[in-house]
PDB file of N, CA and C in Angstrom:
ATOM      1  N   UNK A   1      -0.560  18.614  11.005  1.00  0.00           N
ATOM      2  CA  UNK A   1      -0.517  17.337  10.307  1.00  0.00           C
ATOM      3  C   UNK A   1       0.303  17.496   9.031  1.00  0.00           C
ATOM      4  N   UNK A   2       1.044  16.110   8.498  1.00  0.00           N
ATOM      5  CA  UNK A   2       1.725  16.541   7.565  1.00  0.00           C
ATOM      6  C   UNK A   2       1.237  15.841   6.741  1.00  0.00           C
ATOM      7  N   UNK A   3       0.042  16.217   5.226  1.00  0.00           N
ATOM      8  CA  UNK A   3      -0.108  15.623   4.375  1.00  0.00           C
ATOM      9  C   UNK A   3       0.381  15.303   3.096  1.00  0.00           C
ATOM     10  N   UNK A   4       2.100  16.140   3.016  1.00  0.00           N
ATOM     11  CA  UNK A   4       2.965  16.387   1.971  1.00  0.00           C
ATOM     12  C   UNK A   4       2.015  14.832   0.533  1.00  0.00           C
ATOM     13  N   UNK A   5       2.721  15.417  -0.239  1.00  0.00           N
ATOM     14  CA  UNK A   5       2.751  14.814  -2.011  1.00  0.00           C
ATOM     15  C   UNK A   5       3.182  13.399  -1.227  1.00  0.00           C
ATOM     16  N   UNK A   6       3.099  12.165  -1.316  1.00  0.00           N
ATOM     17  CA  UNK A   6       3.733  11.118  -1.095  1.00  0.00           C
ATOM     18  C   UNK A   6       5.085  11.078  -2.355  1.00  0.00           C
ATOM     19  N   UNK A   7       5.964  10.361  -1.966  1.00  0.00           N
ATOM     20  CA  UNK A   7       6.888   9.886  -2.969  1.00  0.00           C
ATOM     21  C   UNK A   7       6.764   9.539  -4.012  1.00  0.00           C
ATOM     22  N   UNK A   8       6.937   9.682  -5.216  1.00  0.00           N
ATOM     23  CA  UNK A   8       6.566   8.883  -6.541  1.00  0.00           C
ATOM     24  C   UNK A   8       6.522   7.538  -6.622  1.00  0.00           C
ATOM     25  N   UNK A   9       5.994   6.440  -7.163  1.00  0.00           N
ATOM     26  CA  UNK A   9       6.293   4.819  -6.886  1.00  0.00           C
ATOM     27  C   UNK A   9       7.328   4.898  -8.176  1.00  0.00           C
ATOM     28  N   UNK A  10       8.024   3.524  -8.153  1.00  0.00           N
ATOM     29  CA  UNK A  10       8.604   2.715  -8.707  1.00  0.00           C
ATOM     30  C   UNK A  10       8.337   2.945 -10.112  1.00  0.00           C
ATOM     31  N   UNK A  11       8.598   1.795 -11.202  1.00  0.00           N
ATOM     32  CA  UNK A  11       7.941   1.785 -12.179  1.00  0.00           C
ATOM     33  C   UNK A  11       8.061   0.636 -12.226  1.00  0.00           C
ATOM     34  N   UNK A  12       6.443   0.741 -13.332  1.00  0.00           N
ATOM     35  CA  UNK A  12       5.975  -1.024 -12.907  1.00  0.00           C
ATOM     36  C   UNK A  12       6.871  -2.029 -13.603  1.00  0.00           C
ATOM     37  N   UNK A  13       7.925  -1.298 -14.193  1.00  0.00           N
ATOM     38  CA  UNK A  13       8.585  -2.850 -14.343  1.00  0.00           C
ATOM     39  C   UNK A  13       8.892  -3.423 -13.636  1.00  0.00           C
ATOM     40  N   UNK A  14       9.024  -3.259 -11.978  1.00  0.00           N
ATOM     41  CA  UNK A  14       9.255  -3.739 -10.597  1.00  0.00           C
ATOM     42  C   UNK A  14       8.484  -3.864  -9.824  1.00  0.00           C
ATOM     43  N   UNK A  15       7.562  -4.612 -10.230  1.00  0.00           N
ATOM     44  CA  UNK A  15       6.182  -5.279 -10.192  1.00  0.00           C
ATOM     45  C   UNK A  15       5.978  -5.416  -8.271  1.00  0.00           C
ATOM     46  N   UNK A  16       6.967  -6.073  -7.631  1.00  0.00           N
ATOM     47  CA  UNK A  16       7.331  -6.059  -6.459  1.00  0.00           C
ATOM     48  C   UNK A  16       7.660  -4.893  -5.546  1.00  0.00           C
ATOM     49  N   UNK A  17       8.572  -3.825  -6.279  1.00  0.00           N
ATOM     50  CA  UNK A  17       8.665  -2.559  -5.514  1.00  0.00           C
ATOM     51  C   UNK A  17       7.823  -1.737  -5.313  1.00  0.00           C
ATOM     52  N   UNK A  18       6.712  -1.732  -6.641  1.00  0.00           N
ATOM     53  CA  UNK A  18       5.556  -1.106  -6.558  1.00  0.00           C
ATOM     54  C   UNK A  18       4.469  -1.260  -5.227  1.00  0.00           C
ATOM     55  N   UNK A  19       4.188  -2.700  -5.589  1.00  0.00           N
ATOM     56  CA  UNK A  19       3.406  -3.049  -4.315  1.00  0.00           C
ATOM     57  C   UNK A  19       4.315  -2.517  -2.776  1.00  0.00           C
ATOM     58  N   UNK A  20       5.234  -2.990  -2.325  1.00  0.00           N
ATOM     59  CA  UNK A  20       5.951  -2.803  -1.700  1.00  0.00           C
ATOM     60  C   UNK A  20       5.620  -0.866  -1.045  1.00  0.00           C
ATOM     61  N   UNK A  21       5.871  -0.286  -1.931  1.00  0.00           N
ATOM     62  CA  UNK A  21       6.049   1.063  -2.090  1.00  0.00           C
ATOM     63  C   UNK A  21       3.997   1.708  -1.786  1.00  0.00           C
ATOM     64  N   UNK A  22       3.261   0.622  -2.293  1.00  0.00           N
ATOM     65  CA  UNK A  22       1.791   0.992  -1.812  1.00  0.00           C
ATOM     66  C   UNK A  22       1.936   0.351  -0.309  1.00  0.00           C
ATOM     67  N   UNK A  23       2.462  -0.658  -0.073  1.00  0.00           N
ATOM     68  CA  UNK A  23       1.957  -0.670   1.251  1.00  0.00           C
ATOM     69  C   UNK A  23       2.942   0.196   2.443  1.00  0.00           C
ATOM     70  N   UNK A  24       3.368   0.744   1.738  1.00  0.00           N
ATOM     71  CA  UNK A  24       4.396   1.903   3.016  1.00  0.00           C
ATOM     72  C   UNK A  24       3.452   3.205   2.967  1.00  0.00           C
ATOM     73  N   UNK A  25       2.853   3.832   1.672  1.00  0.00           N
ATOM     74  CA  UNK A  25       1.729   4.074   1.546  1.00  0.00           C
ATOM     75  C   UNK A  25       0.176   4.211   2.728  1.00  0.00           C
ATOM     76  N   UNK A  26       0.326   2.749   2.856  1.00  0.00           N
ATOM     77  CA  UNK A  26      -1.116   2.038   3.826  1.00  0.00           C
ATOM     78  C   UNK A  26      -0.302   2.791   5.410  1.00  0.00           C
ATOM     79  N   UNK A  27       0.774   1.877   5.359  1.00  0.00           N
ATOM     80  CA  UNK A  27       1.106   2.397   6.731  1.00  0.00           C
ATOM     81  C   UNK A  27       1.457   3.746   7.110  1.00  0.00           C
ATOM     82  N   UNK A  28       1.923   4.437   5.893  1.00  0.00           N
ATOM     83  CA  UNK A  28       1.732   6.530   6.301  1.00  0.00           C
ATOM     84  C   UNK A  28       0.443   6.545   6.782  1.00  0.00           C
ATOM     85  N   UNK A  29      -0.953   6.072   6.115  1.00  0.00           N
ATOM     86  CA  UNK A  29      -2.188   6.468   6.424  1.00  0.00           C
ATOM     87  C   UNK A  29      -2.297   6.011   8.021  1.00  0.00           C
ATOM     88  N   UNK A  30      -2.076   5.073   7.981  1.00  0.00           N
ATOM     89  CA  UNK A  30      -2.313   4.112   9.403  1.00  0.00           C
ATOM     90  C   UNK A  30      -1.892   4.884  10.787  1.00  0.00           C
ATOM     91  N   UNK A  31      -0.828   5.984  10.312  1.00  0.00           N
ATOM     92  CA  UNK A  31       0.062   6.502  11.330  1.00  0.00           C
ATOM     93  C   UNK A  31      -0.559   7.817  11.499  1.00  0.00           C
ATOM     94  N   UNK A  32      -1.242   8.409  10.281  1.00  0.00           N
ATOM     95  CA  UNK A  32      -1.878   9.413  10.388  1.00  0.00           C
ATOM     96  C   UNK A  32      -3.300   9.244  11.216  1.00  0.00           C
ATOM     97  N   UNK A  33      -3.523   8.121  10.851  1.00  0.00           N
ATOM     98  CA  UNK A  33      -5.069   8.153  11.996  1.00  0.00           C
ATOM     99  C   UNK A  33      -4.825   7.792  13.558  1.00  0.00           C
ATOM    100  N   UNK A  34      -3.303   7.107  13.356  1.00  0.00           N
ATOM    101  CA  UNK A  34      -3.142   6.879  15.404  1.00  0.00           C
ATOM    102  C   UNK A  34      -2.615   8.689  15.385  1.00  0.00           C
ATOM    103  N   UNK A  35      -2.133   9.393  15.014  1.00  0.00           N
ATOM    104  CA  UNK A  35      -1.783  10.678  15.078  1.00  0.00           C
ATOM    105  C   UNK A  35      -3.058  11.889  15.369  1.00  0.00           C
ATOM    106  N   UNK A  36      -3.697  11.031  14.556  1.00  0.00           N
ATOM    107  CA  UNK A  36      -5.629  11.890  14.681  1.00  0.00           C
ATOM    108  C   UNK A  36      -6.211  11.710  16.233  1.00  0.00           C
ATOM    109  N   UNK A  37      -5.857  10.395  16.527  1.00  0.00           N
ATOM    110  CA  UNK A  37      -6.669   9.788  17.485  1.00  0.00           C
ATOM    111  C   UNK A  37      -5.552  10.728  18.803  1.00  0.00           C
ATOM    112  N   UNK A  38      -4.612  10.762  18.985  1.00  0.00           N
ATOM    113  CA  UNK A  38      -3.767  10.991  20.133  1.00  0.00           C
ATOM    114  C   UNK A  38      -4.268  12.345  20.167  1.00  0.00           C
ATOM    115  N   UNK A  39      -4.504  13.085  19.326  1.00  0.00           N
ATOM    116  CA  UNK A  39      -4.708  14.937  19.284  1.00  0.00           C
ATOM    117  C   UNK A  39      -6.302  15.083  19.527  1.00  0.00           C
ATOM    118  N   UNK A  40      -6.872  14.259  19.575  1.00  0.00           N
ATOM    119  CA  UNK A  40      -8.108  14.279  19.767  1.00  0.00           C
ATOM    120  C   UNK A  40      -8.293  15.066  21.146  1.00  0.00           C
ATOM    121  N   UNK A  41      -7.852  14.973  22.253  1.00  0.00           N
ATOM    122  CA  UNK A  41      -8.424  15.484  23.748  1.00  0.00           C
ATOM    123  C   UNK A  41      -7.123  16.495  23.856  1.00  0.00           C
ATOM    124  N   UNK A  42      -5.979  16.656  22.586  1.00  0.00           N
ATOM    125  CA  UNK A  42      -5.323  17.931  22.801  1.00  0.00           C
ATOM    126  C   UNK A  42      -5.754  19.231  22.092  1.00  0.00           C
ATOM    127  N   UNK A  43      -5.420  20.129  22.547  1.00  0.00           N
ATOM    128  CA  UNK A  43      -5.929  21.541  21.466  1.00  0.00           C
ATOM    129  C   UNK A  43      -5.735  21.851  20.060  1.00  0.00           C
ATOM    130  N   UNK A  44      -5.613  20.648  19.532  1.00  0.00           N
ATOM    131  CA  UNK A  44      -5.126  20.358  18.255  1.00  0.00           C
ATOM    132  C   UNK A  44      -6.173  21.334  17.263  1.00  0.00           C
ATOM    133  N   UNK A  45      -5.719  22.168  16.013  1.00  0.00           N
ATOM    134  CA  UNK A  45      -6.383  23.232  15.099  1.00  0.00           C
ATOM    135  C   UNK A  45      -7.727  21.787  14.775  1.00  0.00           C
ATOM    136  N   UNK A  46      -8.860  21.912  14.848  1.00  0.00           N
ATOM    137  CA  UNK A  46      -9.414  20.837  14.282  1.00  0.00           C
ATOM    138  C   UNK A  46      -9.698  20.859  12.950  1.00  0.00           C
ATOM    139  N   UNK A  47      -9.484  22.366  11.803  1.00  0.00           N
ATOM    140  CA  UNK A  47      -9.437  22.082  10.725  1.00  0.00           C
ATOM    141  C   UNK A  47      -8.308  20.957  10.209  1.00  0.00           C
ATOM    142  N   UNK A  48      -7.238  21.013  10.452  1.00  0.00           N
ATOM    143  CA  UNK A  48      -6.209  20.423  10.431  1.00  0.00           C
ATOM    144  C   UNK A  48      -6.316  19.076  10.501  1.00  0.00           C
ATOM    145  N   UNK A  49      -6.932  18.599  11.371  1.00  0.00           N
ATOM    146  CA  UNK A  49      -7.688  17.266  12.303  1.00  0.00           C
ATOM    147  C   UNK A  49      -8.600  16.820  10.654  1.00  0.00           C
ATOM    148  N   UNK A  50      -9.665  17.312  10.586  1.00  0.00           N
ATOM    149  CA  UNK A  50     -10.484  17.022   9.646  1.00  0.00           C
ATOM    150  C   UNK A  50      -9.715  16.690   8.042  1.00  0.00           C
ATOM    151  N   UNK A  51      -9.190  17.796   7.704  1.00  0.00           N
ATOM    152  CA  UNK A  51      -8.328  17.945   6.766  1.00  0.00           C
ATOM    153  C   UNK A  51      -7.588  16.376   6.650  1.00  0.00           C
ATOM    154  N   UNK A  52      -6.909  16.067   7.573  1.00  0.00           N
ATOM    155  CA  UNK A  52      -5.788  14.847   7.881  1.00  0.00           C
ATOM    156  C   UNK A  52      -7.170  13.469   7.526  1.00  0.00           C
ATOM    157  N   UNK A  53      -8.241  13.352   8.736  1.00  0.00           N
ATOM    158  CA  UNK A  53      -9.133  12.714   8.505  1.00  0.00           C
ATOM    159  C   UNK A  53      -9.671  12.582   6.642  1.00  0.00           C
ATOM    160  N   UNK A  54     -10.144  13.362   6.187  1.00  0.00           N
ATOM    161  CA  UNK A  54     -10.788  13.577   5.138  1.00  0.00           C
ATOM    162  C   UNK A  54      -9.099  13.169   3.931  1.00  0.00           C
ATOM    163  N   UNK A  55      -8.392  13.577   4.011  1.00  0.00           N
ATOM    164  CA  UNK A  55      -7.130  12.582   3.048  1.00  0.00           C
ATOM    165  C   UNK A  55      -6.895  10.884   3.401  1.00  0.00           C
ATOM    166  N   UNK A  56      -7.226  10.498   4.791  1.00  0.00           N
ATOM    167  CA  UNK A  56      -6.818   9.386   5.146  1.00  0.00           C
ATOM    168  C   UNK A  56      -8.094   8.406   5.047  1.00  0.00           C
ATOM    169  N   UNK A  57      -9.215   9.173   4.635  1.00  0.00           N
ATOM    170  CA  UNK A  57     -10.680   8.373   3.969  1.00  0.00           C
ATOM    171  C   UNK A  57     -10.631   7.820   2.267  1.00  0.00           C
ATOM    172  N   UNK A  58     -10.006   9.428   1.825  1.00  0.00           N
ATOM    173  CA  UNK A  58      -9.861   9.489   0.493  1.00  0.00           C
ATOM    174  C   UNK A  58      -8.955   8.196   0.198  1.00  0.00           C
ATOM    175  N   UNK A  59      -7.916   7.998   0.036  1.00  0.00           N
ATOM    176  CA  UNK A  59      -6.673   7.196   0.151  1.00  0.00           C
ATOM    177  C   UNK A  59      -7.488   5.901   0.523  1.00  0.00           C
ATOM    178  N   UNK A  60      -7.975   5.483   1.359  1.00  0.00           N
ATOM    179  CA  UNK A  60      -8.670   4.394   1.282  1.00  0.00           C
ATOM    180  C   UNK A  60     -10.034   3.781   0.777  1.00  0.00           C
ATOM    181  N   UNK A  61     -10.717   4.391   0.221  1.00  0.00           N
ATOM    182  CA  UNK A  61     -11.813   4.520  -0.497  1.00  0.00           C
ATOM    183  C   UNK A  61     -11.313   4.953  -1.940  1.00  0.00           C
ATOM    184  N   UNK A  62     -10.454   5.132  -2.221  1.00  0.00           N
ATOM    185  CA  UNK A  62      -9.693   4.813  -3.848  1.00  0.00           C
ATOM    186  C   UNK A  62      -8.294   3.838  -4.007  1.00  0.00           C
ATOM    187  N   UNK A  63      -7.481   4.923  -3.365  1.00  0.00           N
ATOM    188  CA  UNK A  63      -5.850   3.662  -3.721  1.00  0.00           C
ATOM    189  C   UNK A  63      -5.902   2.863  -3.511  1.00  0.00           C
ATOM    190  N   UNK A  64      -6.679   2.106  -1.811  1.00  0.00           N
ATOM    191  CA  UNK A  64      -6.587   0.695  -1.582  1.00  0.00           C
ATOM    192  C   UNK A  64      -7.318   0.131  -2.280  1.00  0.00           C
ATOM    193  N   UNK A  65      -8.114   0.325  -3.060  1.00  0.00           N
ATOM    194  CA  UNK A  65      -8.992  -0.265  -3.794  1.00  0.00           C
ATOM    195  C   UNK A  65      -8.522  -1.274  -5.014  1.00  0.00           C
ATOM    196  N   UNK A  66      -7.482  -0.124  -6.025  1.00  0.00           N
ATOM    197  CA  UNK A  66      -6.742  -0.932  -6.614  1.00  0.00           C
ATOM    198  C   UNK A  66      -5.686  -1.256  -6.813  1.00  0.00           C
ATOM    199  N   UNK A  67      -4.910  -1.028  -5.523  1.00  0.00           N
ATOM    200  CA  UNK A  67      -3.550  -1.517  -4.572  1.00  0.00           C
ATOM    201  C   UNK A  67      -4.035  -3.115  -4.326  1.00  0.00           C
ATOM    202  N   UNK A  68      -5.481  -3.432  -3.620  1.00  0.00           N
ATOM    203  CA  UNK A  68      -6.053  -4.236  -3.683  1.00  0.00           C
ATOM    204  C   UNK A  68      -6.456  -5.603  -5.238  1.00  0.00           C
ATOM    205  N   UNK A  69      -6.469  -5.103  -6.093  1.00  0.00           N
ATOM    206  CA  UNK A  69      -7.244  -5.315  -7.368  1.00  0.00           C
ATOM    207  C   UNK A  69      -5.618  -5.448  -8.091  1.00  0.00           C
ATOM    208  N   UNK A  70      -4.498  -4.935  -7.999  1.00  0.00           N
ATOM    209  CA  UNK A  70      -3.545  -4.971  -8.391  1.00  0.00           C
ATOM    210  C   UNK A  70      -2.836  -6.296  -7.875  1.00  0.00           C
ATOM    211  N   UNK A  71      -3.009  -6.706  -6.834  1.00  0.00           N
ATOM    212  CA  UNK A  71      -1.938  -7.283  -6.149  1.00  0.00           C
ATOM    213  C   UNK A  71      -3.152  -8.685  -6.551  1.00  0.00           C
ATOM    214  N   UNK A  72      -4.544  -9.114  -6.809  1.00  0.00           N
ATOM    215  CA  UNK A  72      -5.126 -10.162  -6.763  1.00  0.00           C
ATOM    216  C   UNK A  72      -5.174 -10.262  -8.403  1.00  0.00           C
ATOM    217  N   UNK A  73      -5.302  -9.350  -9.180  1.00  0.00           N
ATOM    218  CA  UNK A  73      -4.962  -9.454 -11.065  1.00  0.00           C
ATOM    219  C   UNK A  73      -3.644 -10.357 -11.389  1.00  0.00           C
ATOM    220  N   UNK A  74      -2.567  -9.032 -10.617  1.00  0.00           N
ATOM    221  CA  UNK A  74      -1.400  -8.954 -11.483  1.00  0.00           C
ATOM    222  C   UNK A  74      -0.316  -9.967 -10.154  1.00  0.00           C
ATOM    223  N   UNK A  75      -0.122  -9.392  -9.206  1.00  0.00           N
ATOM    224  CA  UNK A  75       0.964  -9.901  -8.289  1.00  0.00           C
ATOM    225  C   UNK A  75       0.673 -11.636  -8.013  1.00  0.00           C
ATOM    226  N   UNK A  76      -0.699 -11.967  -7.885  1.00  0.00           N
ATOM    227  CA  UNK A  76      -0.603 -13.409  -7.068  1.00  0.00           C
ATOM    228  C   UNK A  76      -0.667 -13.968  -8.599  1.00  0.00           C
ATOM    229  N   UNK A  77      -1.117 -14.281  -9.517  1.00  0.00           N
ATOM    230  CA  UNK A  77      -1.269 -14.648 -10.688  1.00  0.00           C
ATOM    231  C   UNK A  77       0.476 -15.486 -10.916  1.00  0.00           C
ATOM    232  N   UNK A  78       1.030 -13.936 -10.860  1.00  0.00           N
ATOM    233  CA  UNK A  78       2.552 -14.081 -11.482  1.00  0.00           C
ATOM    234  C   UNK A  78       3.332 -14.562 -10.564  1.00  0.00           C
ATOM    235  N   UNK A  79       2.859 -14.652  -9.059  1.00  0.00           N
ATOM    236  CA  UNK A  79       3.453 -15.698  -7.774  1.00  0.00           C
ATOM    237  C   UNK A  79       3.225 -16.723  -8.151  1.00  0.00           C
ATOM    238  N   UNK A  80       2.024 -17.209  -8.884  1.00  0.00           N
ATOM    239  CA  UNK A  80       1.862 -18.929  -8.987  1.00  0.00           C
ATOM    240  C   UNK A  80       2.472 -19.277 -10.202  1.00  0.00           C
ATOM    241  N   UNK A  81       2.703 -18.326 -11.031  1.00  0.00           N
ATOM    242  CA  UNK A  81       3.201 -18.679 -12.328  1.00  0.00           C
ATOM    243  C   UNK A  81       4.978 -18.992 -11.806  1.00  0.00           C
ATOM    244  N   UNK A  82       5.297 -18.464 -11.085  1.00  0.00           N
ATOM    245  CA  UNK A  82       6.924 -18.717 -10.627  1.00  0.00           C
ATOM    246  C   UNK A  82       6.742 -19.698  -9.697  1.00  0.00           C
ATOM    247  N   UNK A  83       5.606 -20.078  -8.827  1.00  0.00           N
ATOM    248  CA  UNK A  83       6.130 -21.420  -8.087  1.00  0.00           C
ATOM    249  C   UNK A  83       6.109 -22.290  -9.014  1.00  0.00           C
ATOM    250  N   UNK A  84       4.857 -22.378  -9.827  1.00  0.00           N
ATOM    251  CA  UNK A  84       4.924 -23.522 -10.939  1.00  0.00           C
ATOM    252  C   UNK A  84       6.207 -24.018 -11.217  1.00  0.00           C
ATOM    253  N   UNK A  85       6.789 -22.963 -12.135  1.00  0.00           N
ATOM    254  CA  UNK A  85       7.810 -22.777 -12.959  1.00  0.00           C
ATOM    255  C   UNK A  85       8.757 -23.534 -12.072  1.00  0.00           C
ATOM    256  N   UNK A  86       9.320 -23.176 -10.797  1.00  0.00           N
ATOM    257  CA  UNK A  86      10.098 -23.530  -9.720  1.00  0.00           C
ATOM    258  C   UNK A  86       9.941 -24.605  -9.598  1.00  0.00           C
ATOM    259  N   UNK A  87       8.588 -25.166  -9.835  1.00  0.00           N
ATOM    260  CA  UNK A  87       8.496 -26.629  -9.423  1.00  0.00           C
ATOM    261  C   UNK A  87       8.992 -27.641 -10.483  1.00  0.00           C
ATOM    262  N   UNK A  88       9.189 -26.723 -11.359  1.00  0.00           N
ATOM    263  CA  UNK A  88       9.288 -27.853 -12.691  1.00  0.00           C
ATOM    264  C   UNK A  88      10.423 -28.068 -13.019  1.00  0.00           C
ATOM    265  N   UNK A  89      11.633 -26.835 -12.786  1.00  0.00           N
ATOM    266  CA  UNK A  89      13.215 -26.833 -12.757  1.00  0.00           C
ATOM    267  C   UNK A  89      13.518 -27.752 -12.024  1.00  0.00           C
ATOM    268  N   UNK A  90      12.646 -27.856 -10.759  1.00  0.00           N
ATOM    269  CA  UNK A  90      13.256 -28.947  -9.593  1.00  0.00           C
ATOM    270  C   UNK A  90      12.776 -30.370  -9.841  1.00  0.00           C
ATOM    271  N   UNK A  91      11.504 -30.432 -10.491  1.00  0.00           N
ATOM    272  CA  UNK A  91      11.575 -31.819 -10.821  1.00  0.00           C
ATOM    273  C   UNK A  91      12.304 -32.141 -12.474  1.00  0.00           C
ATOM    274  N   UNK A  92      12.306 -31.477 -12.649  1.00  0.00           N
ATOM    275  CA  UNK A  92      13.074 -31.787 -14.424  1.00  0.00           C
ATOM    276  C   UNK A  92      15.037 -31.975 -13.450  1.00  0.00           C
ATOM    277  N   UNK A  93      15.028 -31.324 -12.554  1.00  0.00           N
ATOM    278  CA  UNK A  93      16.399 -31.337 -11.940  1.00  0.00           C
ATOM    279  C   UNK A  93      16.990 -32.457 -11.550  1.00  0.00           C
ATOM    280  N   UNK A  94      15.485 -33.389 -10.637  1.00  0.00           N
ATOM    281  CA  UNK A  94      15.802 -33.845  -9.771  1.00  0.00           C
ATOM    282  C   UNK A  94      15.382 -35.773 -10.601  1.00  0.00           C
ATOM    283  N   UNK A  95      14.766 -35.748 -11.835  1.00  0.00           N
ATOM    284  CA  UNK A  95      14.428 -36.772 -12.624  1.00  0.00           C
ATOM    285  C   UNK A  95      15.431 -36.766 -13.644  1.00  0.00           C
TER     286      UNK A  95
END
């Protein structure tokens, strides 16, 4: 199994790449547990197995947590603050 360092993220001044960059994140994990599941009935080292299991618990029982808490604070907040905004260029545009 390969549990390498993940990539460094973004910086949050790219409020968008960040998130972006957690959910590629979600889907490494996602790939690691269909990867768990396929080695299951092969002779796979099962420390290895566990090891992979036990990072892909961790990772979701913390990061998604406030990958989660991040994106309902900070990301949708500042989505409605730009449709607003959008809406108001277009009617100040369009009056």
């Amino acid at each position: 199994m390969n549990n390498s360092q993940f990539e460094p993220a973004p910086d949050f001044a790219q409020p968008i790449s960040v998130l972006k960059h957690c959910h590629n994140r979600i889907r490494k994990q996602i790939r690691t547990m269909r990867n768990l599941v396929a080695q299951v009935p092969k002779s796979a080292r099962a420390i290895d197995m566990q090891q992979a299991a036990q990072a892909v618990l961790r990772y979701f029982n913390i990061a998604a947590s406030y990958h989660h808490a991040d994106e309902e604070q900070d990301l949708l907040p500042m989505l409605g603050n730009a449709m607003r905004t959008r809406r108001g260029i277009a009617a100040t545009a369009e009056g």
